[in-house]
C-alpha atoms as a PDB file:
ATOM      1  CA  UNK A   1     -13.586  86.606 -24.930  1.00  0.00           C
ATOM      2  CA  UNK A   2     -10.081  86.817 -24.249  1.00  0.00           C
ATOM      3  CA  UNK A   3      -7.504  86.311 -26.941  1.00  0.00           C
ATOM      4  CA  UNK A   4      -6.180  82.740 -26.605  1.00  0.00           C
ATOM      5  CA  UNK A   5     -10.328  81.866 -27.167  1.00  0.00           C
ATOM      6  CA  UNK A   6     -10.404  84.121 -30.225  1.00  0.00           C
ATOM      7  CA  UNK A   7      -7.983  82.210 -32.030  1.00  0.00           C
ATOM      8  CA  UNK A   8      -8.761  80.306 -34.912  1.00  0.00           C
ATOM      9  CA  UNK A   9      -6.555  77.795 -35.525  1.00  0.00           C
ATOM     10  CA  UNK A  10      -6.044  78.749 -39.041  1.00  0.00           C
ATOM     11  CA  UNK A  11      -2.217  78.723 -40.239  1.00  0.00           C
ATOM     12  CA  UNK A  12      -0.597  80.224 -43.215  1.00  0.00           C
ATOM     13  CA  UNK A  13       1.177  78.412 -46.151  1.00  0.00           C
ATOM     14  CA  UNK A  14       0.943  74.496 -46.263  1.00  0.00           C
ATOM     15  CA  UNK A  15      -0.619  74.858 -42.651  1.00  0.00           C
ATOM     16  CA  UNK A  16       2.870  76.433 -41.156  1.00  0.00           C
ATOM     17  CA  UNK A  17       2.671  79.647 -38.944  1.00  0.00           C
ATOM     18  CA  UNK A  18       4.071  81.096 -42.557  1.00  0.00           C
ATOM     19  CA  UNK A  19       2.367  83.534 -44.127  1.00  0.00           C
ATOM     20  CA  UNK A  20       2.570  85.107 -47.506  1.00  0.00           C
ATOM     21  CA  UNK A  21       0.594  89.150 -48.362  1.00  0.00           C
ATOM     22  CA  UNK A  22       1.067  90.560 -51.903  1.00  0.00           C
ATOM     23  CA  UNK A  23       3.126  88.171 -52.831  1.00  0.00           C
ATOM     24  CA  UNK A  24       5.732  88.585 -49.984  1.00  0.00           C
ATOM     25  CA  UNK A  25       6.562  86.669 -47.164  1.00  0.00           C
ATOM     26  CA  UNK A  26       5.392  88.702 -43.989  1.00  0.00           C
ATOM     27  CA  UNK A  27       8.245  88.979 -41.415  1.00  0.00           C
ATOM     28  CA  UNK A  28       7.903  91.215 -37.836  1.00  0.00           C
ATOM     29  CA  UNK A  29       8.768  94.459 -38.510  1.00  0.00           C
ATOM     30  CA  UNK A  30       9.737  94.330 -34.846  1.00  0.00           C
ATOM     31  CA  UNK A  31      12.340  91.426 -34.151  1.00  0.00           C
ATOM     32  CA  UNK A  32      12.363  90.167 -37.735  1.00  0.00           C
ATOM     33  CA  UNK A  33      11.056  86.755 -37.412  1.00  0.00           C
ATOM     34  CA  UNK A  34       8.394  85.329 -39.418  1.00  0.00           C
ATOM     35  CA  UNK A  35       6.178  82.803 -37.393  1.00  0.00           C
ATOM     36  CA  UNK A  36       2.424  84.104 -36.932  1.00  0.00           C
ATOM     37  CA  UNK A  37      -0.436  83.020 -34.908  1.00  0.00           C
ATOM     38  CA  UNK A  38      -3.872  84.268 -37.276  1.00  0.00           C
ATOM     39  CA  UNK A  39      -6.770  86.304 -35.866  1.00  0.00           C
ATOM     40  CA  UNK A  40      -9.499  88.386 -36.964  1.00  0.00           C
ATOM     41  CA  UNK A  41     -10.363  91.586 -35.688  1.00  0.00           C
ATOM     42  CA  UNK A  42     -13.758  93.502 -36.170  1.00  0.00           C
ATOM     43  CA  UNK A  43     -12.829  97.856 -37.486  1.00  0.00           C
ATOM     44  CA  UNK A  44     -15.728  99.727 -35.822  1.00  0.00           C
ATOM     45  CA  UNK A  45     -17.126 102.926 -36.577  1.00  0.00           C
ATOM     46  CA  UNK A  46     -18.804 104.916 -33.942  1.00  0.00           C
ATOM     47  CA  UNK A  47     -21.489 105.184 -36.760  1.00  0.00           C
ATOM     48  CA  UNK A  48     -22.410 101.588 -37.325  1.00  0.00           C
ATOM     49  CA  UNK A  49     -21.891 101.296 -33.268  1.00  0.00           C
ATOM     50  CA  UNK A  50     -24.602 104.112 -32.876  1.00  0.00           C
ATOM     51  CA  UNK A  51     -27.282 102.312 -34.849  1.00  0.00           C
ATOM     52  CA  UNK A  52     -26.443  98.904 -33.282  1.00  0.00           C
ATOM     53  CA  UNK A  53     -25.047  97.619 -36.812  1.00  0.00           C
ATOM     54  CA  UNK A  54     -21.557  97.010 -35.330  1.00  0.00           C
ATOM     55  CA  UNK A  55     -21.678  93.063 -37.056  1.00  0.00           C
ATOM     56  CA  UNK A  56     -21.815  94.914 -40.348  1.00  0.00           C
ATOM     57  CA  UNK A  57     -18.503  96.379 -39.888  1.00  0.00           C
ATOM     58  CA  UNK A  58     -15.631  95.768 -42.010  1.00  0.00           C
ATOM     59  CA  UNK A  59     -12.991  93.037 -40.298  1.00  0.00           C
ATOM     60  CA  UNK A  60      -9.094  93.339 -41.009  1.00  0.00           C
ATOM     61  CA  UNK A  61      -6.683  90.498 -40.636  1.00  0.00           C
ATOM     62  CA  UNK A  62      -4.242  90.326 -37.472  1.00  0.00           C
ATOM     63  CA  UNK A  63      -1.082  88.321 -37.870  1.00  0.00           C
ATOM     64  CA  UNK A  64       0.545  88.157 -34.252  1.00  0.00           C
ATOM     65  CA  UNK A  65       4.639  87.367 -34.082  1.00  0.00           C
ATOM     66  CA  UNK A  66       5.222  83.801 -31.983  1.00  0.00           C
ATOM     67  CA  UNK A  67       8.494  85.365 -30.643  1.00  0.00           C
ATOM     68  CA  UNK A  68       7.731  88.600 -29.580  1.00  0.00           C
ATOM     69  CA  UNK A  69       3.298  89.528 -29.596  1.00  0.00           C
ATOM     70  CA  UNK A  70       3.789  92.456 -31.822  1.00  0.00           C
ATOM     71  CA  UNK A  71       0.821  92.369 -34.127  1.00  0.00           C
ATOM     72  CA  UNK A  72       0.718  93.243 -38.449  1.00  0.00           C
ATOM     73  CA  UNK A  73      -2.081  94.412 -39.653  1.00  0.00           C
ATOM     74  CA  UNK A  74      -3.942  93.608 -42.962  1.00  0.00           C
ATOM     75  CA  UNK A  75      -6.884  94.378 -44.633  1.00  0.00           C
ATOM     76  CA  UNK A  76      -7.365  91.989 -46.983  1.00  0.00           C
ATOM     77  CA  UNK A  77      -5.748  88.211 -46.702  1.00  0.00           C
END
């Protein structure tokens, strides 16, 4: 799957590429800017990936800049 088909067309406050974490607006901590495109990314462990349980893993938020790909991180929305 490559990552224009993994994205989910979700959006951020009042359906804006806006988004808010902890009660702070999330701006690139690379060029500043603060329009995000939303994915999802899956956190395996070689564990779970040993025993064929890699769906069970925990998933973390990715918030990826419009202006300049870097990507933030979260683990809860």
């Amino acid at each position: 799957m490559g990552v224009y088909e993994a994205f989910s067309g979700e959006r951020g406050i009042g359906n804006t590429p806006y988004y808010e974490v902890a009660g702070k607006h999330v701006v690139c901590s690379h060029c500043g800017r603060d329009k995000f495109d939303k994915r999802t990314a899956q956190l395996n462990t070689a564990a779970a990936t040993f025993f064929g349980l890699d769906w069970a893993n925990v998933s973390a938020t990715v918030l990826v800049c419009q202006n300049c790909g870097h990507l933030e991180w979260f683990l809860e929305e």
